[in-house]
C-alpha atoms as a PDB file:
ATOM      1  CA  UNK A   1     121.984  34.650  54.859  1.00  0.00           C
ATOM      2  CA  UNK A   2     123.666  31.305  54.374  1.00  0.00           C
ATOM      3  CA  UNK A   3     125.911  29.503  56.761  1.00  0.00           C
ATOM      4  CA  UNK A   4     128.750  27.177  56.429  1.00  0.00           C
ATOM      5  CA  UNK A   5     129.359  24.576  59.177  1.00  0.00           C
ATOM      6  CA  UNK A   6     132.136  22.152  59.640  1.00  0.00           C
ATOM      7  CA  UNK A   7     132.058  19.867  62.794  1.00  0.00           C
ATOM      8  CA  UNK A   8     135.146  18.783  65.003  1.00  0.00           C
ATOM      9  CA  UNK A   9     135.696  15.855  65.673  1.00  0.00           C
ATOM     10  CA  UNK A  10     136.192  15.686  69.631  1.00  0.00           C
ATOM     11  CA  UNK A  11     138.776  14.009  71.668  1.00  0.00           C
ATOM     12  CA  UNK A  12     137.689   9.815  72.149  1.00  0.00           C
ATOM     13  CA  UNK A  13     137.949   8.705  75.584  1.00  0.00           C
ATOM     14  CA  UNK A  14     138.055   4.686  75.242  1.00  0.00           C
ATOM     15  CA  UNK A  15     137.958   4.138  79.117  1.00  0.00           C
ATOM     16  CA  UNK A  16     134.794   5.593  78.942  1.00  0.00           C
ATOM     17  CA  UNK A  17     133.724   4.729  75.647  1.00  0.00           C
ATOM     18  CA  UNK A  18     132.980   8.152  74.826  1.00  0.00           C
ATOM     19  CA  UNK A  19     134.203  11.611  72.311  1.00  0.00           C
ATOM     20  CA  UNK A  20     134.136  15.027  74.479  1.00  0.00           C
ATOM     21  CA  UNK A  21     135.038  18.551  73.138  1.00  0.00           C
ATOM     22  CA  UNK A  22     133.389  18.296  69.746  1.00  0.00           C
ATOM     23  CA  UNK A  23     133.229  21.919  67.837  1.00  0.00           C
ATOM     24  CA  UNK A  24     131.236  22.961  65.325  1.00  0.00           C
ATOM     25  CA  UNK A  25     132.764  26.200  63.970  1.00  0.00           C
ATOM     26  CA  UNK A  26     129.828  28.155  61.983  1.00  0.00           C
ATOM     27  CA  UNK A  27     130.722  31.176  59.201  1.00  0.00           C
ATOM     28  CA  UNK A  28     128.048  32.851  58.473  1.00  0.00           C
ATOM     29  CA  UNK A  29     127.379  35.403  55.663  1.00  0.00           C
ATOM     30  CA  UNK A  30     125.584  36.428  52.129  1.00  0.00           C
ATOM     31  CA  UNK A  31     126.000  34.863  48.775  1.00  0.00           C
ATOM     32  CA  UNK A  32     124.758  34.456  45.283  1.00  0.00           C
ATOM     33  CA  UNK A  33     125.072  31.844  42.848  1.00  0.00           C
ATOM     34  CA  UNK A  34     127.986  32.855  40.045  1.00  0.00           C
ATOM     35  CA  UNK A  35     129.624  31.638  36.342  1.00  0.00           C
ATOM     36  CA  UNK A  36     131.458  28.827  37.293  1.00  0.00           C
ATOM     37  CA  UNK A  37     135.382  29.031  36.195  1.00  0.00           C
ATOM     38  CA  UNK A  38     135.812  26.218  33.337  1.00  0.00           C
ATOM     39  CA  UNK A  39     139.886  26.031  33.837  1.00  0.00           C
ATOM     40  CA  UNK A  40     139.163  25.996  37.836  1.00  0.00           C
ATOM     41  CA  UNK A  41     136.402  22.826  37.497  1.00  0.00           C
ATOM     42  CA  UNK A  42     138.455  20.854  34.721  1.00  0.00           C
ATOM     43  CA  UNK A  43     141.878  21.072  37.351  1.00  0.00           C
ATOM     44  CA  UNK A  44     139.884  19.510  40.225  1.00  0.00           C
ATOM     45  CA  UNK A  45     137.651  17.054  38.371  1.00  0.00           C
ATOM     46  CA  UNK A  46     134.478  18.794  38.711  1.00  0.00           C
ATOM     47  CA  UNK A  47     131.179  18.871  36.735  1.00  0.00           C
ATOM     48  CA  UNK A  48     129.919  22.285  36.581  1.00  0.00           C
ATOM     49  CA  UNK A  49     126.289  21.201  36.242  1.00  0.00           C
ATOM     50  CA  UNK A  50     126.322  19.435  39.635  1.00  0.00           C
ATOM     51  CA  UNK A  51     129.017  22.051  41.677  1.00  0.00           C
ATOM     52  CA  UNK A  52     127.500  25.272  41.832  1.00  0.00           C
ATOM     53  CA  UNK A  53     130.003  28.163  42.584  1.00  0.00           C
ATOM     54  CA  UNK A  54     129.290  30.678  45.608  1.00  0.00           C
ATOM     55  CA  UNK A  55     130.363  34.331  45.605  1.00  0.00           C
ATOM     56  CA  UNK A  56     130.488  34.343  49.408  1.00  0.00           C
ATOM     57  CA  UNK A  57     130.800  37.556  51.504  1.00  0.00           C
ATOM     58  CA  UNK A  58     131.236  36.933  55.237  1.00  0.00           C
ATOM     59  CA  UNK A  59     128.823  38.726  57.727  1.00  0.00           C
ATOM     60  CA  UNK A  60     132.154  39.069  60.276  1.00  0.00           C
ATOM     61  CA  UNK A  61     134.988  41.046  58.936  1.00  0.00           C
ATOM     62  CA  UNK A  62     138.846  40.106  60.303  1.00  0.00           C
ATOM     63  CA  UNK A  63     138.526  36.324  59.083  1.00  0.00           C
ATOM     64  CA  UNK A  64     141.909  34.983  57.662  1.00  0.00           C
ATOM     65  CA  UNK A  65     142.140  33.132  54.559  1.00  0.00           C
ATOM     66  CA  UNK A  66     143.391  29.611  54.520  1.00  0.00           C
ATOM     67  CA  UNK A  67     142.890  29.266  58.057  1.00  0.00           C
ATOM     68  CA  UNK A  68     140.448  27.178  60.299  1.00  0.00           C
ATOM     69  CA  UNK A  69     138.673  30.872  60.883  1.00  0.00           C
ATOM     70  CA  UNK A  70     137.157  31.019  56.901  1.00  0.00           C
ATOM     71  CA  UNK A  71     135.455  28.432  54.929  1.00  0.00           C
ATOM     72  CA  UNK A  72     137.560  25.173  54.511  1.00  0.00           C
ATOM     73  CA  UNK A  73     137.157  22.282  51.816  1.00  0.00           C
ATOM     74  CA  UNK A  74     134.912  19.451  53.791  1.00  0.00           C
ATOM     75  CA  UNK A  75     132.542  22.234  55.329  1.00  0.00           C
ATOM     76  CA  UNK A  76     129.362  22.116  54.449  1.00  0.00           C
ATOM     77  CA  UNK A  77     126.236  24.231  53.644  1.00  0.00           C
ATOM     78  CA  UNK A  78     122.452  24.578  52.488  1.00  0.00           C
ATOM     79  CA  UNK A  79     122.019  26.135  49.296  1.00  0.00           C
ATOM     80  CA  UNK A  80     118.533  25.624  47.601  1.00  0.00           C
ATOM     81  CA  UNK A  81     117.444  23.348  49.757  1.00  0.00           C
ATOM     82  CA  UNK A  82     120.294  21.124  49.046  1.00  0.00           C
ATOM     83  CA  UNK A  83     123.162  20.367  51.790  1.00  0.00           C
ATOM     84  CA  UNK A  84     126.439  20.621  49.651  1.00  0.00           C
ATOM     85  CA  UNK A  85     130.131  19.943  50.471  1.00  0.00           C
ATOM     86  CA  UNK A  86     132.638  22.194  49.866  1.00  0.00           C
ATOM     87  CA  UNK A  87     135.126  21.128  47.214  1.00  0.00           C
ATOM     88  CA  UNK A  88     137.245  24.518  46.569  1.00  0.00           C
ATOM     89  CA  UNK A  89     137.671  28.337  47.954  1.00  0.00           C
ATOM     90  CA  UNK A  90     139.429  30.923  46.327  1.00  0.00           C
ATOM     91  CA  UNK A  91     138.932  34.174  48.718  1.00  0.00           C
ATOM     92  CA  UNK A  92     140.049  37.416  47.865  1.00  0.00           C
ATOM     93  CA  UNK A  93     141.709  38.511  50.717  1.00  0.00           C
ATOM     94  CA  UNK A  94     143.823  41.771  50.897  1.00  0.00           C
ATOM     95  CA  UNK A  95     146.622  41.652  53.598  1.00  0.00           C
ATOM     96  CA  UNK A  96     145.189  38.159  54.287  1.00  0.00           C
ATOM     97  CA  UNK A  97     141.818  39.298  55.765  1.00  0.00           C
ATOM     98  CA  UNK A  98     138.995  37.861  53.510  1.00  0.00           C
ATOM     99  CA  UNK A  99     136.993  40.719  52.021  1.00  0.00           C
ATOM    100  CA  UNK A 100     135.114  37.800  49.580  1.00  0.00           C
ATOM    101  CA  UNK A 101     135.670  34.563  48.131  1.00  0.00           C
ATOM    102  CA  UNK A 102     134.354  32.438  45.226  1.00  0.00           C
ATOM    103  CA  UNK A 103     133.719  28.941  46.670  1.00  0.00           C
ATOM    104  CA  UNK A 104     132.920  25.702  44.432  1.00  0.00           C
ATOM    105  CA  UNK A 105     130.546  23.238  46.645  1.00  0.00           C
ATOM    106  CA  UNK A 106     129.077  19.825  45.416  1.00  0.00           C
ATOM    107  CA  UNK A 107     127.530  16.125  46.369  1.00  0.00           C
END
């Protein structure tokens, strides 16, 4: 079980000096380390050797692709002991619902 976690950023109060309302939205789910996609790395400038790609199923079905609800470039997980960024998401995602998705993370 891995999980993916991007933080929110909060509302800043400067009267106060303070940020309230932060979110950290977690997606949580299984995944196994896959081929990388040559075409896919060489369009966005990766290095395949340092990006490892994720065949990611979610543990919660009804997520929608390309929204704030699935797995968003910037998030960021533990894989092998490593905390990575993620740099791309490609989810395959019949009638918009994500089913599973092949996500590039890195540095």
């Amino acid at each position: 079980m891995i999980t993916f976690t991007r933080a929110g950023a909060g509302v800043y109060d400067p009267a106060t000096d303070t940020t309230s309302g932060a979110v950290t939205t977690t997606i949580t789910g299984s995944a196994i380390q896959v081929r990388a996609d040559p075409q896919r790395y060489l369009a966005r400038e990766l290095i395949m050797s340092t990006n490892p790609t994720l065949l990611f199923t979610p543990t919660t079905y009804g997520l929608h692709a390309y929204t704030s609800e699935f797995v968003q470039p910037g998030d960021t997980v533990d894989w092998n002991g490593v905390t990575f960024t993620v740099k791309d998401v490609e989810p395959v995602a019949p009638d918009g619902i994500v089913i599973i998705a092949r996500i590039v993370v890195g540095a």
